[in-house]
Protein backbone atom coordinates (compact mmCIF):
# COMPACT_ATOMS: atom_id res chain seq x y z
CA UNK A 1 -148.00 -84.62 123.60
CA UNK A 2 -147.17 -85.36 119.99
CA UNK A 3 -148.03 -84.03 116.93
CA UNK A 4 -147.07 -80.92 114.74
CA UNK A 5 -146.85 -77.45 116.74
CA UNK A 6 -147.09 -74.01 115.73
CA UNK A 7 -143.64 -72.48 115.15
CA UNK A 8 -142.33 -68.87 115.05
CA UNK A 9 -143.15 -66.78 112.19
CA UNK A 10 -140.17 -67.57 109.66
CA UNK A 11 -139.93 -67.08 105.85
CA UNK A 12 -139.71 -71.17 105.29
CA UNK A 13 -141.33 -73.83 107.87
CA UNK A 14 -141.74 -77.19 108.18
CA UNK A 15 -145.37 -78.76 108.20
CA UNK A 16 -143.91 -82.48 108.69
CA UNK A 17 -142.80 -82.05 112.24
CA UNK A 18 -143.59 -84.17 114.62
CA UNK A 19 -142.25 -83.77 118.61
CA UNK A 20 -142.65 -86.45 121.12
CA UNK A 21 -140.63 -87.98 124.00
CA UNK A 22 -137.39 -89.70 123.16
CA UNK A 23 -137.44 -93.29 122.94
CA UNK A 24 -134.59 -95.52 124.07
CA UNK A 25 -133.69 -95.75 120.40
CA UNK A 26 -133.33 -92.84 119.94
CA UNK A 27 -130.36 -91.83 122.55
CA UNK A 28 -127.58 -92.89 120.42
CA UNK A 29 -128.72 -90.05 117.67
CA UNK A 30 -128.98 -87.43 120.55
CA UNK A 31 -126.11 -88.75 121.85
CA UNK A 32 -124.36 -87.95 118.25
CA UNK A 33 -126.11 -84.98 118.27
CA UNK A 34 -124.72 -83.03 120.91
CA UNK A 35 -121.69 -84.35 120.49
CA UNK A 36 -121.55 -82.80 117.12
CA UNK A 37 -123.30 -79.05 118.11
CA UNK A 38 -123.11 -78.89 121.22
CA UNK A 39 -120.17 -80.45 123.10
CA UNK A 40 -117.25 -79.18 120.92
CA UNK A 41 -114.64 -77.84 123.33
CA UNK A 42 -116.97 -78.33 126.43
CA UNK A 43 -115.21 -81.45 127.81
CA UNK A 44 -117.95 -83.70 128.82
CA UNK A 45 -119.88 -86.11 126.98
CA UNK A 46 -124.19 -87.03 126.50
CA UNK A 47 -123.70 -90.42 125.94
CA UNK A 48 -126.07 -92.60 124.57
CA UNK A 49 -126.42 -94.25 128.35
CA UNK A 50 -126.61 -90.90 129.86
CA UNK A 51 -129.44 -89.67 127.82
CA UNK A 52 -131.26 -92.78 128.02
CA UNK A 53 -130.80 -92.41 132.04
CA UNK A 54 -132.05 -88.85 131.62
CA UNK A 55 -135.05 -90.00 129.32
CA UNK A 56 -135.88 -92.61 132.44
CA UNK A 57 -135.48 -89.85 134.94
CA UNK A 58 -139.08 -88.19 136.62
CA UNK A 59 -137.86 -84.69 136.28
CA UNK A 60 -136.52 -84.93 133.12
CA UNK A 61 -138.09 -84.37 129.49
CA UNK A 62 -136.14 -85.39 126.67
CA UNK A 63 -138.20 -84.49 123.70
CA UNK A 64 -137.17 -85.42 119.85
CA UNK A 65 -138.48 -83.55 116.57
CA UNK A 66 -138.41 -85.75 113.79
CA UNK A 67 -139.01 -85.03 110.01
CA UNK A 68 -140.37 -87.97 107.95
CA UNK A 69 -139.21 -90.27 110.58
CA UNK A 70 -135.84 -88.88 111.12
CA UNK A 71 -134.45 -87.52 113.99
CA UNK A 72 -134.13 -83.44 113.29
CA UNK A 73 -133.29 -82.16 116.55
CA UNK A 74 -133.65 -82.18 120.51
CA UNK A 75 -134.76 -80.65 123.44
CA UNK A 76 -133.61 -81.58 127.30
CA UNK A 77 -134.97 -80.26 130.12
CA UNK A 78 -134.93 -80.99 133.87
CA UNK A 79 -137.44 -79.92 136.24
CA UNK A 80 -137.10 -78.60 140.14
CA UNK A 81 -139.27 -77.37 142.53
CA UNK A 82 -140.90 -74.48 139.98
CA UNK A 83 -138.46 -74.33 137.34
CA UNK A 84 -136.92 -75.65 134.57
CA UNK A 85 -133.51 -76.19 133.01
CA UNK A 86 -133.09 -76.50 129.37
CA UNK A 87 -129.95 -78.16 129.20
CA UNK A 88 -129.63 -78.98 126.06
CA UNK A 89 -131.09 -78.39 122.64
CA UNK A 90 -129.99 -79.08 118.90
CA UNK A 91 -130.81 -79.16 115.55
CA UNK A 92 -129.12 -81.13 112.47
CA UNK A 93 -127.57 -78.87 109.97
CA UNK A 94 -130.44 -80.09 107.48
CA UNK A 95 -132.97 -78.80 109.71
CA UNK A 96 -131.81 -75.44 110.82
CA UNK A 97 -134.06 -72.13 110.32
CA UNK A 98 -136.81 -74.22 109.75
CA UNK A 99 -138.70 -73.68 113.20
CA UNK A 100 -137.31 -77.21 114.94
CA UNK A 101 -135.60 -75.24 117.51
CA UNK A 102 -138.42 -72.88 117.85
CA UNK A 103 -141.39 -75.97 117.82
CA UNK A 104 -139.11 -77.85 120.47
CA UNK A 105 -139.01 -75.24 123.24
CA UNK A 106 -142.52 -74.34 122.82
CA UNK A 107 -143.15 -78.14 123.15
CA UNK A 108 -141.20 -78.53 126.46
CA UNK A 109 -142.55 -74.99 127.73
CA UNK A 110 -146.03 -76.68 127.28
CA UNK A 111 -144.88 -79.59 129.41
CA UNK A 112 -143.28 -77.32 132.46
CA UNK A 113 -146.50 -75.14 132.27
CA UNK A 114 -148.76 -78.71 132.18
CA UNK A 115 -146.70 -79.59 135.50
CA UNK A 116 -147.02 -76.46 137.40
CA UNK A 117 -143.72 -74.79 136.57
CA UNK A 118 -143.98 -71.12 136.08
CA UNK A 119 -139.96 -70.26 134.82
CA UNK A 120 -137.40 -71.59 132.75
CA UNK A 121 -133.61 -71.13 133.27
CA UNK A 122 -130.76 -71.88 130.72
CA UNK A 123 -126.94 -71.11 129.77
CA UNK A 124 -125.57 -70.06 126.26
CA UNK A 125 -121.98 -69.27 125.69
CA UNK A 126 -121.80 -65.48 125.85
CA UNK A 127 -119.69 -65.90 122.48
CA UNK A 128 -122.62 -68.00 120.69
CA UNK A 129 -124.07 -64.54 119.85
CA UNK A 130 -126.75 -66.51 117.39
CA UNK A 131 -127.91 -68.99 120.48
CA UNK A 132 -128.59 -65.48 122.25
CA UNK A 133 -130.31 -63.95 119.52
CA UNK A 134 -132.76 -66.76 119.44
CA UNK A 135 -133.79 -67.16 123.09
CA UNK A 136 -134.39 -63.34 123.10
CA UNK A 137 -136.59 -64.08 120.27
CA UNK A 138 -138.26 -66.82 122.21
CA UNK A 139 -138.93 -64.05 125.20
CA UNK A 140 -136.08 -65.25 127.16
CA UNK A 141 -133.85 -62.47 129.34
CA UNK A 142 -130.14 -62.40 130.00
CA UNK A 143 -130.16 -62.32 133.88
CA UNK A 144 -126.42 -62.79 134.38
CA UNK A 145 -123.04 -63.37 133.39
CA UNK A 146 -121.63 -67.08 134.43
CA UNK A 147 -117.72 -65.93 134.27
CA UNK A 148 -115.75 -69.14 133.53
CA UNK A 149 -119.30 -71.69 133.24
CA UNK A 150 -117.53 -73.83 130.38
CA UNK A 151 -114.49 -75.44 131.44
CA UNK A 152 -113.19 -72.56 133.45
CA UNK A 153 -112.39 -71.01 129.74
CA UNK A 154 -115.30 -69.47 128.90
CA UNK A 155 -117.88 -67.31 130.19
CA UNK A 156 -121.63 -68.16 129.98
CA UNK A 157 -124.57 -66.25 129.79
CA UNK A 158 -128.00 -67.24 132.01
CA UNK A 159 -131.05 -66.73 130.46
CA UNK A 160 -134.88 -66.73 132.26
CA UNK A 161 -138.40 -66.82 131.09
CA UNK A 162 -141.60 -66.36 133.14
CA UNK A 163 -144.10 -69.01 131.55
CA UNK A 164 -146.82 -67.25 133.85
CA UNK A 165 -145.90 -63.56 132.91
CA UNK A 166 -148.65 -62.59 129.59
């Protein structure tokens, strides 16, 4: 599944997008990545050998956008029984409010709908009130409070969406 996807209605998008699965080149730019927007203060680490483990994996998707043959963001998700986990997804400062997010999960909904999975699960710091904002946007639900989920510190928020529901 490559190829440009529609993306939310925004005021500016990006017509040069193009998702497909990660490559094993491209795991040291995730790797960076998350590091960078995702991991501060979390205390564990996506290396470049983890995410290229986790782009080997069966019930794992690791999907890339790329912009004119950079790497613009990042969507993982794992896959169990009939659901999904979106562990982790990012986009580069550059790229932001451009649809990337948006185009990614769409893109990896496709795939969990494609292999018979009918919901998707995910966290979000309850603090990252702009991560929340988005999901809810993306028809996601807040289904519970995750007291202490990162690091014992901070609380989390779980989040669910029925790909079968109309």
């Amino acid at each position: 599944m490559s190829g440009p996807l529609p993306t939310a209605e925004q005021d500016t998008m990006i017509t040069d997008l193009q998702i497909r699965l990660a490559a094993p080149p491209d795991a040291r730019l995730i790797a960076e990545l998350s590091r960078d927007h995702i991991e501060q203060g979390l205390g564990w680490r996506w290396t470049p050998r983890r995410i290229e483990a986790a782009s080997r994996s069966p019930d794992v998707n690791v999907a890339v956008a790329c912009r004119a043959e950079r790497l613009a963001g990042f969507g993982l998700m794992q896959y169990k029984d009939d659901e999904a986990h979106l562990l982790l997804l990012a986009v580069e400062p550059a790229s932001r409010r451009l649809g990337v997010a948006t185009a990614l999960v769409a893109w990896l909904e496709k795939c969990a709908l494609t292999a018979g999975i009918g919901a998707v699960y995910l966290e979000a710091r309850c603090g990252n009130d702009a991560a929340r904002a988005f999901y809810r946007r993306l028809g996601y639900r807040e289904i519970a409070r995750v007291p202490g989920y990162y690091l014992g510190e901070e609380d989390g928020v779980r989040l669910a969406k029925d790909l079968l529901a109309g």
